[in-house]
N, C-alpha and C. Protein backbone atom coordinates (compact mmCIF):
# COMPACT_ATOMS: atom_id res chain seq x y z
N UNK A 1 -2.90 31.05 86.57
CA UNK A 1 -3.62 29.86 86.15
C UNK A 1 -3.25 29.53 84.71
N UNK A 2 -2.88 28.46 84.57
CA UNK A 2 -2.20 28.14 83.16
C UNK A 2 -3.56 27.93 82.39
N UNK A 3 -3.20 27.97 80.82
CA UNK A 3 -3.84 27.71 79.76
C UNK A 3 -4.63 26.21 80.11
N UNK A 4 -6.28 26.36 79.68
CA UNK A 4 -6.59 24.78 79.28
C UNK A 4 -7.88 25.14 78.88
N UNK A 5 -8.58 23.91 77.88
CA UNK A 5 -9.65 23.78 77.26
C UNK A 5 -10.71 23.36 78.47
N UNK A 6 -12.04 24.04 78.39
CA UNK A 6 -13.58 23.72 78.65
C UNK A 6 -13.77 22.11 78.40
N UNK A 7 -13.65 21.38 79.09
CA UNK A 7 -14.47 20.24 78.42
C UNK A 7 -13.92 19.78 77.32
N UNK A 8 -12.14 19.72 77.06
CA UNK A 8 -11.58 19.48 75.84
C UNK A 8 -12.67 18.15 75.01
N UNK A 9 -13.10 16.81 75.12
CA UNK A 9 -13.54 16.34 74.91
C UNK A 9 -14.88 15.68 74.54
N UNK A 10 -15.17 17.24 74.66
CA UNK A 10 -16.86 17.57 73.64
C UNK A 10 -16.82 18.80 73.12
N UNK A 11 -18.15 18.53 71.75
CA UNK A 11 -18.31 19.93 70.91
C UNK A 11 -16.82 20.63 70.48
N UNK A 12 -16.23 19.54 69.88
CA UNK A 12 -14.74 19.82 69.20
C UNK A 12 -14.88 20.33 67.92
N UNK A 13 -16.22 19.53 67.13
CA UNK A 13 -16.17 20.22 65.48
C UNK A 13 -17.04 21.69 65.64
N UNK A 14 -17.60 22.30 66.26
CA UNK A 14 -18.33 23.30 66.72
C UNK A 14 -17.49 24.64 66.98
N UNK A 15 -16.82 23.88 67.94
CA UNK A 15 -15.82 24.89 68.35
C UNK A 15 -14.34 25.19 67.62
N UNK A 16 -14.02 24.20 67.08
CA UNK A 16 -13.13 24.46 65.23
C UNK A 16 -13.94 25.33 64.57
N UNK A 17 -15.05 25.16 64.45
CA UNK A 17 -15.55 25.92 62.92
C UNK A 17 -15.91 27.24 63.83
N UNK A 18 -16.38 27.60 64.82
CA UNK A 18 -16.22 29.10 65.53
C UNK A 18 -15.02 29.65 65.36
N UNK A 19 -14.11 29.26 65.87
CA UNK A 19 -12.63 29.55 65.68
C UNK A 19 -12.18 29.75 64.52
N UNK A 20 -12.57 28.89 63.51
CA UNK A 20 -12.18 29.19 61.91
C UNK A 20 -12.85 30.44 61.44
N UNK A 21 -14.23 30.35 61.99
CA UNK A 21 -14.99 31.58 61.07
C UNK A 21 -14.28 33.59 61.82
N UNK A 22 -13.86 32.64 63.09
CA UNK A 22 -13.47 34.34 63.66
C UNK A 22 -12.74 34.38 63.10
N UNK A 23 -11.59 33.50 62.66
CA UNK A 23 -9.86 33.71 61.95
C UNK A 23 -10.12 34.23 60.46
N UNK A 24 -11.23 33.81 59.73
CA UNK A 24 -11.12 34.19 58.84
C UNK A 24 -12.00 35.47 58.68
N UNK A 25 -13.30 36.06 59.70
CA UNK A 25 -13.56 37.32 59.86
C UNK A 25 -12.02 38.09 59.86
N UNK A 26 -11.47 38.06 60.90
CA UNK A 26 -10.62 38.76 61.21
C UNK A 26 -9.37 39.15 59.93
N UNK A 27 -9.00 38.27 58.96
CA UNK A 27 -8.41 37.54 58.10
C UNK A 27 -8.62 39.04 57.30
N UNK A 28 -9.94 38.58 56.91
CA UNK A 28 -10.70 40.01 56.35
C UNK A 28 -10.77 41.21 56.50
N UNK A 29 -10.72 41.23 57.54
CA UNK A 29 -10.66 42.81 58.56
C UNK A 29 -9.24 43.44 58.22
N UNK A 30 -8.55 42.40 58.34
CA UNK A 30 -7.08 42.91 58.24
C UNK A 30 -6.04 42.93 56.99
N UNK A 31 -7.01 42.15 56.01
CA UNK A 31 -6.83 42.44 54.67
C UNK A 31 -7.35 43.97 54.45
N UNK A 32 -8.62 44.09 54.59
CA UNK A 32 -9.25 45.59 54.43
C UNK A 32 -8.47 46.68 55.00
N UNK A 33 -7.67 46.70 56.02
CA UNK A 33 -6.90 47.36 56.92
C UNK A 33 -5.44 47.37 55.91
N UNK A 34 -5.13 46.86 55.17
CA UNK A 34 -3.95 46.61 54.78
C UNK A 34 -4.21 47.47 53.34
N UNK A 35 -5.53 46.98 52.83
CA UNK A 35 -5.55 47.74 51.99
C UNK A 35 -6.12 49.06 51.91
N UNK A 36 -6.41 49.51 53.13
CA UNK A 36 -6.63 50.64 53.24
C UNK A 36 -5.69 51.50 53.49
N UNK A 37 -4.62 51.15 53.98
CA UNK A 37 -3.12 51.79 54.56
C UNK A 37 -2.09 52.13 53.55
N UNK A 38 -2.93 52.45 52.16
CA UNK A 38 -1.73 52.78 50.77
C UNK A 38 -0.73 53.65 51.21
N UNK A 39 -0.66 53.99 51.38
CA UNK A 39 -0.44 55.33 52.42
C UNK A 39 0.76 55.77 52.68
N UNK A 40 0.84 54.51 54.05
CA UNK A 40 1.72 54.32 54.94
C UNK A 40 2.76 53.69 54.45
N UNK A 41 4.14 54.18 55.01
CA UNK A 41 5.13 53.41 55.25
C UNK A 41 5.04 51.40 55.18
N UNK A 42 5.97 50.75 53.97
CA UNK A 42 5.62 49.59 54.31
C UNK A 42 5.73 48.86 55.62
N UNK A 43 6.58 49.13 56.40
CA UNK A 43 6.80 47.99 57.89
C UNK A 43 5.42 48.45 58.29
N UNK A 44 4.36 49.58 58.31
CA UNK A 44 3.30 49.73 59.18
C UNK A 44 2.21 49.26 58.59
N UNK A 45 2.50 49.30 57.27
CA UNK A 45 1.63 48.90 56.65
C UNK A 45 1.15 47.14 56.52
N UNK A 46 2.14 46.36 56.76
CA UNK A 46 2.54 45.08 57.26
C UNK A 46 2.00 44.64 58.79
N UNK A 47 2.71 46.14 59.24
CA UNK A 47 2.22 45.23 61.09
C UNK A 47 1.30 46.00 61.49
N UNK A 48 0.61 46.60 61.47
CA UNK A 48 -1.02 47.06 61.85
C UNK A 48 -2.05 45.96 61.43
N UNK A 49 -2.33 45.64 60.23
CA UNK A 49 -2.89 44.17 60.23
C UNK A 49 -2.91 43.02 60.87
N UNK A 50 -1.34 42.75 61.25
CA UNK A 50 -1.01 41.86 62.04
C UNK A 50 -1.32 41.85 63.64
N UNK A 51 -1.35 43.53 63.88
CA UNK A 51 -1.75 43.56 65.21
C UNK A 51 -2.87 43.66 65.46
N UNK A 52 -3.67 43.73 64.38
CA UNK A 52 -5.39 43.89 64.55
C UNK A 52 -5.84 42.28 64.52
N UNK A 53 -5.21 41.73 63.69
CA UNK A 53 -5.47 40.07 63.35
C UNK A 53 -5.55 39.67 64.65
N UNK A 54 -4.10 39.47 65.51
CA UNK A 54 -3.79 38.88 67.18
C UNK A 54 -4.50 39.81 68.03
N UNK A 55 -4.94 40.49 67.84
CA UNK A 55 -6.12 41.72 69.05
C UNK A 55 -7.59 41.01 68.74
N UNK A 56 -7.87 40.40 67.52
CA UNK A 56 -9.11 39.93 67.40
C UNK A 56 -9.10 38.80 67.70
N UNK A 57 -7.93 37.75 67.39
CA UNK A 57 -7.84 36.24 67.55
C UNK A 57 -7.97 35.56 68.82
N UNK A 58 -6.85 36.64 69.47
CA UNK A 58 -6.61 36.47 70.75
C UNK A 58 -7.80 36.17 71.65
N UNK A 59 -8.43 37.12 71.94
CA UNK A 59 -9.23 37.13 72.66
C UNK A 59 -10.84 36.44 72.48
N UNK A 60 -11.05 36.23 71.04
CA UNK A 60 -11.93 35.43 70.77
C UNK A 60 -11.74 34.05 70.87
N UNK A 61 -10.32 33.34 70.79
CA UNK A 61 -10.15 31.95 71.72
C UNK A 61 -10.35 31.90 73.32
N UNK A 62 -10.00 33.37 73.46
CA UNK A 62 -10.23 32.98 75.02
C UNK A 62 -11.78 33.09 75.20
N UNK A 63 -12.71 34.00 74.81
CA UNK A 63 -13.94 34.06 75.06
C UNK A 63 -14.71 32.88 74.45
N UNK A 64 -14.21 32.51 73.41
CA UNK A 64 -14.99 31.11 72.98
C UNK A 64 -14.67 29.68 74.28
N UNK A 65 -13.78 30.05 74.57
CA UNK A 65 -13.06 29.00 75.78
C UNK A 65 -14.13 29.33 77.18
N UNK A 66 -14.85 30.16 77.16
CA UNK A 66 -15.46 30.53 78.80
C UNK A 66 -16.06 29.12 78.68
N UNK A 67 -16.20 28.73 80.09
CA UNK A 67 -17.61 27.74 80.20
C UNK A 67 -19.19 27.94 79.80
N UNK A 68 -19.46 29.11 80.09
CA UNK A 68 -20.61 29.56 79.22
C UNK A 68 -20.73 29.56 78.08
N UNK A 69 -19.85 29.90 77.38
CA UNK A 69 -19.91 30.28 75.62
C UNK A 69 -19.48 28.42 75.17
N UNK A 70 -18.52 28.11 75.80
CA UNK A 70 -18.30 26.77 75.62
C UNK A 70 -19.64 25.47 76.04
N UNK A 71 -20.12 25.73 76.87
CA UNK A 71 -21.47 24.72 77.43
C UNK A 71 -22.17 25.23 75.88
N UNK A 72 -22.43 26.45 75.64
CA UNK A 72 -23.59 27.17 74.15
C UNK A 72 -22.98 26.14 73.59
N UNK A 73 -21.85 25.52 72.70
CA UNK A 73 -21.61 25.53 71.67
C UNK A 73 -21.21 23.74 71.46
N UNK A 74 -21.15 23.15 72.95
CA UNK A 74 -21.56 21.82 72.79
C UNK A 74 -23.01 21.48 73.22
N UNK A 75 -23.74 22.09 73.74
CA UNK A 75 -25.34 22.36 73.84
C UNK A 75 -26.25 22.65 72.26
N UNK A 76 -25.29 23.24 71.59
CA UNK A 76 -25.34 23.69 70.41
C UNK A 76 -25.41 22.75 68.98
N UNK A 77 -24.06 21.68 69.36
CA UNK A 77 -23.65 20.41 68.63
C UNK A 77 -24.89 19.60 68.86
N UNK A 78 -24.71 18.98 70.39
CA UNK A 78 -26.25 18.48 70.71
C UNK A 78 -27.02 18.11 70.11
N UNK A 79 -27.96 19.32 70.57
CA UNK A 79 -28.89 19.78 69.92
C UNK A 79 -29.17 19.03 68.28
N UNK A 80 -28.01 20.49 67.13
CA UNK A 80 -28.13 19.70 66.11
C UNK A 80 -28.05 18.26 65.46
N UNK A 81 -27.34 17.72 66.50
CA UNK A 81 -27.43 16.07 65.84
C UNK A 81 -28.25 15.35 66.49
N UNK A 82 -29.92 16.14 67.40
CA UNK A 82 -31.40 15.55 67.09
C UNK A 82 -31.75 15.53 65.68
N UNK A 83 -31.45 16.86 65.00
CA UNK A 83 -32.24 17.30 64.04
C UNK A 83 -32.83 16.20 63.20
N UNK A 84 -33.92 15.88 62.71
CA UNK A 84 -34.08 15.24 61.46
C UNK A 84 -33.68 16.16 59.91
N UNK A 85 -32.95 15.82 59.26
CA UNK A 85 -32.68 16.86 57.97
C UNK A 85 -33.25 15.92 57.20
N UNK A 86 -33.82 17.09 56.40
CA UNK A 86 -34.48 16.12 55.04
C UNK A 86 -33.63 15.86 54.04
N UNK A 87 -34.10 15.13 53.50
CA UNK A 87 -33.73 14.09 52.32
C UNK A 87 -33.41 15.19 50.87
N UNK A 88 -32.62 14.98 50.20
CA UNK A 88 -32.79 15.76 48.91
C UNK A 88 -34.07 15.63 48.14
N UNK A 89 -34.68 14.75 48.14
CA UNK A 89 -35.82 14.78 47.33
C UNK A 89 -36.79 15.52 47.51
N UNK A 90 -36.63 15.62 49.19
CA UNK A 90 -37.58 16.73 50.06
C UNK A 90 -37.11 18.10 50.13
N UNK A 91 -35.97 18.21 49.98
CA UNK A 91 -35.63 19.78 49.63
C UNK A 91 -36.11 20.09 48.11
N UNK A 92 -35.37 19.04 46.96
CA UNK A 92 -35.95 19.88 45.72
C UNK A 92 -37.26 19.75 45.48
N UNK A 93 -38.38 19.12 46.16
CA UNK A 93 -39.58 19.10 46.12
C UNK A 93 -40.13 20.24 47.20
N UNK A 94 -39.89 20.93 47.80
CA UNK A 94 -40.61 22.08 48.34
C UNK A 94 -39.58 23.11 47.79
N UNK A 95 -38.32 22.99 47.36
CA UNK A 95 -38.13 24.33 46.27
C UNK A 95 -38.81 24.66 45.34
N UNK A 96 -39.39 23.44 44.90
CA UNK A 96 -39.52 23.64 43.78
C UNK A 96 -41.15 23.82 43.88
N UNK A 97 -41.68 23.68 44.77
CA UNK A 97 -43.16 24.40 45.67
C UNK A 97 -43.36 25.90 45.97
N UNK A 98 -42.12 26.07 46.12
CA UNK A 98 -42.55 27.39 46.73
C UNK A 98 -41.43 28.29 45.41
N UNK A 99 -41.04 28.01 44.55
CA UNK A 99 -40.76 28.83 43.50
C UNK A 99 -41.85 29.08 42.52
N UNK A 100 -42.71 27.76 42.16
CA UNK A 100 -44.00 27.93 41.41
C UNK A 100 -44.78 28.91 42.13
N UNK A 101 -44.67 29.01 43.49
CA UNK A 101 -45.93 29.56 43.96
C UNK A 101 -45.35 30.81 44.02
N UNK A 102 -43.58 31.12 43.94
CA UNK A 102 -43.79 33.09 44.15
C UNK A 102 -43.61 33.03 42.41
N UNK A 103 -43.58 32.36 41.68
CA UNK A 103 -44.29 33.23 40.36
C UNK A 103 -45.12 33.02 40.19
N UNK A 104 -46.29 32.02 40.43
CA UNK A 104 -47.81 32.34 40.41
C UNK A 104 -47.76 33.69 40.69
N UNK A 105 -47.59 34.17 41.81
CA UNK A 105 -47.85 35.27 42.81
C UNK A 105 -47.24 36.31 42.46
N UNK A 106 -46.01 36.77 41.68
CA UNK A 106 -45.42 37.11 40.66
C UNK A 106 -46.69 37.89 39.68
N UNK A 107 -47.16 36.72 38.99
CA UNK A 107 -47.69 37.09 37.63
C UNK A 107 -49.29 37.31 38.06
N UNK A 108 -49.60 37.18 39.47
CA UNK A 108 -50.73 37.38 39.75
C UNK A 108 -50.66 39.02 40.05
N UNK A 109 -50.00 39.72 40.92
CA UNK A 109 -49.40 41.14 40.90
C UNK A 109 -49.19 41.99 40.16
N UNK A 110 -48.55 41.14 39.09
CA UNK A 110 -48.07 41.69 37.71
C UNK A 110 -49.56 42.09 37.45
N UNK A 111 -50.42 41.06 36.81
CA UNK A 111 -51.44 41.69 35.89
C UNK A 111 -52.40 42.79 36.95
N UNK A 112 -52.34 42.70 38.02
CA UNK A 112 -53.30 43.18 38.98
C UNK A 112 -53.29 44.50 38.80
N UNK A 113 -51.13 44.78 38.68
CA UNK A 113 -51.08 45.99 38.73
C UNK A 113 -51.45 46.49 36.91
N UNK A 114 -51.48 46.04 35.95
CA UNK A 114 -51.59 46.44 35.11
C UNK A 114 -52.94 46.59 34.89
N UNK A 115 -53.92 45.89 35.51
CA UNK A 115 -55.04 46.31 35.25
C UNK A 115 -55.33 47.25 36.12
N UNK A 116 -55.33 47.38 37.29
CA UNK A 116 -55.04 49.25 37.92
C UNK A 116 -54.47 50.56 37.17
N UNK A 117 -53.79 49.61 36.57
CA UNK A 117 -53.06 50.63 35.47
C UNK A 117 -53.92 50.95 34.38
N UNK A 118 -54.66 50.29 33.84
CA UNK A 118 -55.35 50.54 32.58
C UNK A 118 -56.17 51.28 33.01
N UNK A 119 -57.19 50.84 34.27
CA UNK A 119 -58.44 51.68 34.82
C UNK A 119 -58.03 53.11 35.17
N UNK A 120 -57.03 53.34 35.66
CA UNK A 120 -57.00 54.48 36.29
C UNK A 120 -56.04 55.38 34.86
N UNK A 121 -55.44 54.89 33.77
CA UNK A 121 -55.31 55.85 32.74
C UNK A 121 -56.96 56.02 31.76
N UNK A 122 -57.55 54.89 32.12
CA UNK A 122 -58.50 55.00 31.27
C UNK A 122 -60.02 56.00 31.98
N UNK A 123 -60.07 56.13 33.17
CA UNK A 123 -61.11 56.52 34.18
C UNK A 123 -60.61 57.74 34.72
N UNK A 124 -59.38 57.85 34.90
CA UNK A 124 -59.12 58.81 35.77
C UNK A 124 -58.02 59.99 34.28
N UNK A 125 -58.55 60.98 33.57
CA UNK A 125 -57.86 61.23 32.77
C UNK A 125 -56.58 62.20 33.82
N UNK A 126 -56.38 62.45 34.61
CA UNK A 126 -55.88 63.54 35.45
C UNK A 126 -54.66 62.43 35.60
N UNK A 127 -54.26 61.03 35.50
CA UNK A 127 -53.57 60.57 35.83
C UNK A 127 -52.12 60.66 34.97
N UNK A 128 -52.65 60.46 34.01
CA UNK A 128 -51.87 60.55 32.36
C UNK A 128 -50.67 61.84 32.58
């Protein structure tokens, strides 16, 4: 059965950026592999990466290609372009909500523990 795409004509930017992120996992893997191989002989040191790179690539185009994993990932696209995303004004206005509120909460801890702290050097001499 020859080579062909799921549904070539949906969930195309989805399935690029899966594909990109495995190439460049892998990218990684086989940098780490390369530089782990001080070692070795250069030609092995060269093509063990390379064969770990196409052992990971490989087969993650084909598994991203199933109809299952492929239906996920234009089901996936979908989906996200219901989303409503908020507005910038609405992001830096609840950042900036919920940063006041973990240092309220911060400096509310802070003194809590320092006044535990005072009582129990001051009450409890066994603590000291």
């Amino acid at each position: 059965m020859p080579w062909y795409w799921h549904k070539p004509k949906q969930g195309h930017r989805v399935r690029v950026t899966a594909v990109v992120a495995v190439a460049l996992l892998s990218a990684l893997a086989a940098g780490e592999l390369y530089s782990a191989l001080v070692d070795f002989p250069m030609h092995l040191r060269l093509a063990l990466p390379v064969v770990l790179l196409v052992a990971l690539v490989g087969p993650a185009l084909y598994l991203l290609n199933r109809p299952r994993v492929a239906d996920f990932l234009i089901d996936t696209q979908g989906e996200l372009a219901k989303v409503s995303w908020p507005s910038r004004q609405q992001v830096l206005g609840s950042t900036g909500a919920v940063l006041i509120l973990v240092l309220l909460l911060g400096a509310y801890l802070l003194a809590l523990d320092k006044l535990v702290d005072l009582l129990l050097r001051d009450v409890l001499p066994v603590y000291r």
